[in-house]
N, C-alpha and C. Protein backbone atom coordinates (compact mmCIF):
# COMPACT_ATOMS: atom_id res chain seq x y z
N UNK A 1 69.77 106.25 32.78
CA UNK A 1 69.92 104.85 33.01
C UNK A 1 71.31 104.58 33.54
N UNK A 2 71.12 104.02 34.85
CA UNK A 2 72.78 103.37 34.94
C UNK A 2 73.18 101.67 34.67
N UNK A 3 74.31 101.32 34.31
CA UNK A 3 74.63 99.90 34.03
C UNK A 3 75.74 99.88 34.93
N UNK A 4 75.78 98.34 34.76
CA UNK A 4 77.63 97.83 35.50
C UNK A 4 78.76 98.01 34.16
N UNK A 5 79.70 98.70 34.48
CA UNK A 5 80.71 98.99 33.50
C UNK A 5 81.37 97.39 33.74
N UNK A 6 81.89 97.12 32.26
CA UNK A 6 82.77 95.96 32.28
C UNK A 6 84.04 95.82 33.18
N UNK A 7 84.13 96.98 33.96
CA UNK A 7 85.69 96.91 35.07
C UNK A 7 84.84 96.59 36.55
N UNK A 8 83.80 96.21 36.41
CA UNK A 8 83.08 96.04 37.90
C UNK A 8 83.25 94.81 38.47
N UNK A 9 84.27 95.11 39.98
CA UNK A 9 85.17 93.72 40.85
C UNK A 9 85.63 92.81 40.03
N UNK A 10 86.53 93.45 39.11
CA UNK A 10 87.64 92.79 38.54
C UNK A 10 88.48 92.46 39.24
N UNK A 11 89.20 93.22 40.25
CA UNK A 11 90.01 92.68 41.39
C UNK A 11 89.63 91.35 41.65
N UNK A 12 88.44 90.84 42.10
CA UNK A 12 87.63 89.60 42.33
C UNK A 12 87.78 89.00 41.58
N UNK A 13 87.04 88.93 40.17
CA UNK A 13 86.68 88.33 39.12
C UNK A 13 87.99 87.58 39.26
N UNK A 14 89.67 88.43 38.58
CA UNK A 14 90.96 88.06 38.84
C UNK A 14 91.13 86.56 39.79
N UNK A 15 90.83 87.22 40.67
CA UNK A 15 91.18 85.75 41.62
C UNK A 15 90.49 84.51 41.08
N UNK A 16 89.45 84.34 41.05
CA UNK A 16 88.41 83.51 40.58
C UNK A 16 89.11 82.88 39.51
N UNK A 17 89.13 83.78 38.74
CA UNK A 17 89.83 82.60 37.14
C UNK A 17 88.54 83.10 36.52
N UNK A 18 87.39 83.64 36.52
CA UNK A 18 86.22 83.63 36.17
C UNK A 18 85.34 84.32 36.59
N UNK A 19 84.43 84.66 35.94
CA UNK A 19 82.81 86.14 36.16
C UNK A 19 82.68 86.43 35.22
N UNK A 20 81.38 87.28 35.69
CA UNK A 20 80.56 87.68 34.72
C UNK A 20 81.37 88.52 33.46
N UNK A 21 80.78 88.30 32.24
CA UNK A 21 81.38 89.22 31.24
C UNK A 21 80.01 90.25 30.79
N UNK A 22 80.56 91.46 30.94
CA UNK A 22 79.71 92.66 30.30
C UNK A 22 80.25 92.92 29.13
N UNK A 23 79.21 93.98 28.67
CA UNK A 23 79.42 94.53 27.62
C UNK A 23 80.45 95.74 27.40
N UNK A 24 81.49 95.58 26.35
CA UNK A 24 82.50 96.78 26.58
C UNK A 24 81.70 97.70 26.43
N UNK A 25 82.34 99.09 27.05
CA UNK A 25 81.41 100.47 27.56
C UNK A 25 81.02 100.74 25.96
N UNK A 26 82.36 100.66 25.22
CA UNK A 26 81.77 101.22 23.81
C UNK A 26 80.63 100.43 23.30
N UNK A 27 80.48 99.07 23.46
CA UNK A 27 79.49 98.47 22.74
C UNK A 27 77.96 98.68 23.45
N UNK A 28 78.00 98.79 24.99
CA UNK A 28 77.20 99.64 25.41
C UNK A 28 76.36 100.75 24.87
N UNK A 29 77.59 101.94 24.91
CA UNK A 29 77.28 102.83 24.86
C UNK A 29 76.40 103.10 22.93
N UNK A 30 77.06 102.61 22.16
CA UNK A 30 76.64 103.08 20.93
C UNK A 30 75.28 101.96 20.60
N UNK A 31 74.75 100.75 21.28
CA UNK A 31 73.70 100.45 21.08
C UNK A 31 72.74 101.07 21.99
N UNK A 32 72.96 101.40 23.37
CA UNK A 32 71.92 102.47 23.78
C UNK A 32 71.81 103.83 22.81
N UNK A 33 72.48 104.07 22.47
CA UNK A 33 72.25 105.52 21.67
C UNK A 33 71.40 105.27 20.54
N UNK A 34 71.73 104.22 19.94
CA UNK A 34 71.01 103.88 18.36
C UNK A 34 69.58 104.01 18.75
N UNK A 35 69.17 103.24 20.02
CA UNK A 35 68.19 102.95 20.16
C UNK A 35 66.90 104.28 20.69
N UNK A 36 68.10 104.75 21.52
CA UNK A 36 67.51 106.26 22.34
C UNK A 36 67.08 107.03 21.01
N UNK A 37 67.91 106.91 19.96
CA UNK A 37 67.66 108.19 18.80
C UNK A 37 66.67 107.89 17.94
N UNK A 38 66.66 106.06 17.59
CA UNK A 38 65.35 106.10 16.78
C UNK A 38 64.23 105.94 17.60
N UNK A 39 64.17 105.62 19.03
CA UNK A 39 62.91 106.25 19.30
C UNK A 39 62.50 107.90 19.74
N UNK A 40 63.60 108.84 19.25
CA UNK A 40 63.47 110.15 19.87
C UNK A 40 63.93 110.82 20.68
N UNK A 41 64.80 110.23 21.52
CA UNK A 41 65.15 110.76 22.82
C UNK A 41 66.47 111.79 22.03
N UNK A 42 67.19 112.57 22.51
CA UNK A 42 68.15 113.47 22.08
C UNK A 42 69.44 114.02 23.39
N UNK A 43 70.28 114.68 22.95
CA UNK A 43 70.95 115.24 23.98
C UNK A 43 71.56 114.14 24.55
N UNK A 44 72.18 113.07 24.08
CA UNK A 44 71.99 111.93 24.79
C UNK A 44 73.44 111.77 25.30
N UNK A 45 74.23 111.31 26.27
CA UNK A 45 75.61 111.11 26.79
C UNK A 45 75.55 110.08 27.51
N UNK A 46 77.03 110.00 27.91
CA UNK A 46 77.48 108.73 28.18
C UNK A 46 78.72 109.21 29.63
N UNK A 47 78.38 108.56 30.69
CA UNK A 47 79.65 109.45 31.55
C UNK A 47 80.02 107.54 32.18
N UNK A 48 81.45 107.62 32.80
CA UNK A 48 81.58 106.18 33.10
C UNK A 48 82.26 107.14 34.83
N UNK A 49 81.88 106.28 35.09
CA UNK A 49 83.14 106.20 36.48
C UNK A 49 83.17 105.35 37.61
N UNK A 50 84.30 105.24 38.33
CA UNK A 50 84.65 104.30 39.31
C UNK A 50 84.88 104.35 40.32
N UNK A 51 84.65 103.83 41.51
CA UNK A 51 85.06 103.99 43.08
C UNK A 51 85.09 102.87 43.83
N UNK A 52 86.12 102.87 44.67
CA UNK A 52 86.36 101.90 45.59
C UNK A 52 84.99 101.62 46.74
N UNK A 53 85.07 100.24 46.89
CA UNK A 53 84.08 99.87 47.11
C UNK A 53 84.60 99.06 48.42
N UNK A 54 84.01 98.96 49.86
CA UNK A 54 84.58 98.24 50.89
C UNK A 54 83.60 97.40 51.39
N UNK A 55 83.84 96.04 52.06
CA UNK A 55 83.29 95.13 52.58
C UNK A 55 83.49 94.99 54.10
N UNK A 56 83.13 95.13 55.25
CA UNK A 56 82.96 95.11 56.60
C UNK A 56 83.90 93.77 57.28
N UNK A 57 83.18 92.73 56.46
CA UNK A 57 83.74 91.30 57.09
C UNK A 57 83.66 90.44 55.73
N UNK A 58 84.29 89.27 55.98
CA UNK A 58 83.78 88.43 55.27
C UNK A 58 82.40 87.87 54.90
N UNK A 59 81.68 88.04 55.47
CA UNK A 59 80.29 87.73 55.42
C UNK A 59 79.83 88.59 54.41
N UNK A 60 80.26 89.78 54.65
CA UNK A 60 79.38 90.92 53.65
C UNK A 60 80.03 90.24 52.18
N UNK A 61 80.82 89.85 52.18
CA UNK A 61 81.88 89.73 50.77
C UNK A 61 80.92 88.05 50.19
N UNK A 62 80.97 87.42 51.28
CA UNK A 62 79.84 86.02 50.75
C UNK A 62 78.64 85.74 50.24
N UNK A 63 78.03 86.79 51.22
CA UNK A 63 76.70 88.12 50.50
C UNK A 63 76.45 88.33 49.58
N UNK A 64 77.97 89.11 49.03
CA UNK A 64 77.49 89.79 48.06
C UNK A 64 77.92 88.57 46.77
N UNK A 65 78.68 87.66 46.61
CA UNK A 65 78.86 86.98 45.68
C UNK A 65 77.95 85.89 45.87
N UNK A 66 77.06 85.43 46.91
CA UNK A 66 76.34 84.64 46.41
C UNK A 66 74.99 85.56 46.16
N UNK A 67 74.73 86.99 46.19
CA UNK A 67 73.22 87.72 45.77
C UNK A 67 73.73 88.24 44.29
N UNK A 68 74.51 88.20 43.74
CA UNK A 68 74.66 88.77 42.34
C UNK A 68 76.12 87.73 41.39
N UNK A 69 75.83 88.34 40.02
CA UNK A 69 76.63 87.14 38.98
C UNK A 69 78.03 87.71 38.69
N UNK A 70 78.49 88.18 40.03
CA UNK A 70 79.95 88.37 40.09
C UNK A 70 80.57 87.62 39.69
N UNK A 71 80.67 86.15 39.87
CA UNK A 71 81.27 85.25 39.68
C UNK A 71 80.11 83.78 39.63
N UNK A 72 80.62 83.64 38.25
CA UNK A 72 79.09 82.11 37.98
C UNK A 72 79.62 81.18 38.85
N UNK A 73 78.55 80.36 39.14
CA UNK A 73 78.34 79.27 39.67
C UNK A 73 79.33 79.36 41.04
N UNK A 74 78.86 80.71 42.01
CA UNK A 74 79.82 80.73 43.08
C UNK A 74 79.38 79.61 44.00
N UNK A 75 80.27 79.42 45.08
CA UNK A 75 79.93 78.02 45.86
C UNK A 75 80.73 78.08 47.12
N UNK A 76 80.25 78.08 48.43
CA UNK A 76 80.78 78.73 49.32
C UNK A 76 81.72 78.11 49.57
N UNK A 77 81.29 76.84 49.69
CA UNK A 77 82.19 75.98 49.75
C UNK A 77 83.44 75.75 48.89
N UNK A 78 83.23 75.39 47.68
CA UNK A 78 84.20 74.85 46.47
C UNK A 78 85.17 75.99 46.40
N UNK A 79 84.41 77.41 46.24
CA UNK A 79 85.35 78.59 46.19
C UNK A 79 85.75 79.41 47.45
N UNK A 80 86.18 78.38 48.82
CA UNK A 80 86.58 78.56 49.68
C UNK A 80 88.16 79.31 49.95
N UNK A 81 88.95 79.01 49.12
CA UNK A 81 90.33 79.36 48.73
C UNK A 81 90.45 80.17 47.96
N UNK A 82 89.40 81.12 46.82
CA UNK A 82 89.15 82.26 46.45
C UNK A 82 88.67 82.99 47.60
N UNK A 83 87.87 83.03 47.99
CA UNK A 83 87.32 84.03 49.26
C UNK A 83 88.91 83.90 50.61
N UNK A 84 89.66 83.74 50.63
CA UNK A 84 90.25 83.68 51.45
C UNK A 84 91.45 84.20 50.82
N UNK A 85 91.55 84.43 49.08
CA UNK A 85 92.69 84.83 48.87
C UNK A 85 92.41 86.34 48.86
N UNK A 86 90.94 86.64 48.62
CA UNK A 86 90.14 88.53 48.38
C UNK A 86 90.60 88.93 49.87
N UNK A 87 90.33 88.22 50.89
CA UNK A 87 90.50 88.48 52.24
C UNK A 87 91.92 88.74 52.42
N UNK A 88 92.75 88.27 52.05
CA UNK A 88 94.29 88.44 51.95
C UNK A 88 94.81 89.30 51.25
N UNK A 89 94.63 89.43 50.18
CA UNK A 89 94.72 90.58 48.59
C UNK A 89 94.32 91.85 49.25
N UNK A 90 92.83 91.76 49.45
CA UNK A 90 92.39 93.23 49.57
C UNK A 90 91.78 93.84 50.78
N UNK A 91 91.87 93.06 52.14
CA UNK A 91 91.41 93.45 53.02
C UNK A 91 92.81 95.02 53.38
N UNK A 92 92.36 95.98 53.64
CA UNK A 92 92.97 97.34 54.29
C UNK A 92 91.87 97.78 54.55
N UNK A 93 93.01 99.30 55.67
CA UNK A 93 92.00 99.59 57.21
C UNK A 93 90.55 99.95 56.74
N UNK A 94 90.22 100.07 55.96
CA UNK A 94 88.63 100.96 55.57
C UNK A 94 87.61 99.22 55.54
N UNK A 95 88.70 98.26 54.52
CA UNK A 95 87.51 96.84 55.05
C UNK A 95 88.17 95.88 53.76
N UNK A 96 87.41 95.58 53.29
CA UNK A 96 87.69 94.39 51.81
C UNK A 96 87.48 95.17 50.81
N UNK A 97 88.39 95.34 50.05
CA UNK A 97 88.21 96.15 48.51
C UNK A 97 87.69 95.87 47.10
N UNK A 98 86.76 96.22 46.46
CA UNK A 98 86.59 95.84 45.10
C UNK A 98 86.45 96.92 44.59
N UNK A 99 86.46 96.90 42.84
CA UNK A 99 86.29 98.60 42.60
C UNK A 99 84.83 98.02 42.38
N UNK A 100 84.40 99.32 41.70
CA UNK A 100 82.94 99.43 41.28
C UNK A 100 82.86 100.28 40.22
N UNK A 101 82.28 99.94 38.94
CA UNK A 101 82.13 100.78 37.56
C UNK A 101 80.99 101.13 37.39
N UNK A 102 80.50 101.87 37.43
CA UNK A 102 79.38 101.90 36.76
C UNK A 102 78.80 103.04 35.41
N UNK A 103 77.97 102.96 34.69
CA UNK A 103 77.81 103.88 33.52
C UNK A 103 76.91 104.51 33.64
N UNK A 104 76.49 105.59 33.15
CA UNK A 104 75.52 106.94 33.73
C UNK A 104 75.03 107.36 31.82
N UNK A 105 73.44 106.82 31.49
CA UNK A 105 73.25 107.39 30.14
C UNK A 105 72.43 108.37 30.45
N UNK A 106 72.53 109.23 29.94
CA UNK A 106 71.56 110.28 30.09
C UNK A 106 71.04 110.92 28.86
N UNK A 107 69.59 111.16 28.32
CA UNK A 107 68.92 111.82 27.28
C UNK A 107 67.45 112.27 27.47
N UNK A 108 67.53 113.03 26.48
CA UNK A 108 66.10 114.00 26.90
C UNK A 108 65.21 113.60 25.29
N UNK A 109 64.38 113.79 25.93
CA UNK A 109 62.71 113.50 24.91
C UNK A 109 62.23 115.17 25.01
């Protein structure tokens, strides 16, 4: 199973003042396990990791915060001066930067 680790486009989130809140990895991680073990599953781990993540244009970056709960109640409009500060902050040569977390559970039955 993979999840969004709680460090996913924090860079973003930052600007905003606001986003989504996950679950810390530990609190994650030890209620998937409880659950994996009393129904059976075994061998069970937990791996986290992170990578930079790039955006093309602005558009892709508008995209992606209005198709997912990066940031609640985004608004293209209202949060016009956030999107323009990510564009300023983190645009370098590869494109627009966010990281990306994600968690990796793995167990066997």
């Amino acid at each position: 199973m993979q999840g969004i680790g709680e460090k996913d486009k924090q860079n973003w989130v930052q600007v905003f003042g606001r986003g989504q809140v996950y679950p810390a990895i530990g609190e994650f991680r030890e209620e998937w396990r409880e659950m994996l073990t009393i129904t059976g599953f075994k061998d069970i781990s937990v791996e986290e990791f992170e990578a930079n993540e790039y955006f093309a244009t602005i558009n892709d970056v508008l995209m992606r915060l209005e198709d997912s709960p990066i940031v609640p109640n985004f608004d293209r409009e209202l949060d016009k001066d956030h999107v323009q500060e990510i564009v300023k902050q983190f645009t370098t040569p590869k494109g627009i930067m966010t990281n990306s977390q994600r968690v990796l559970l793995r167990a066997t039955k």
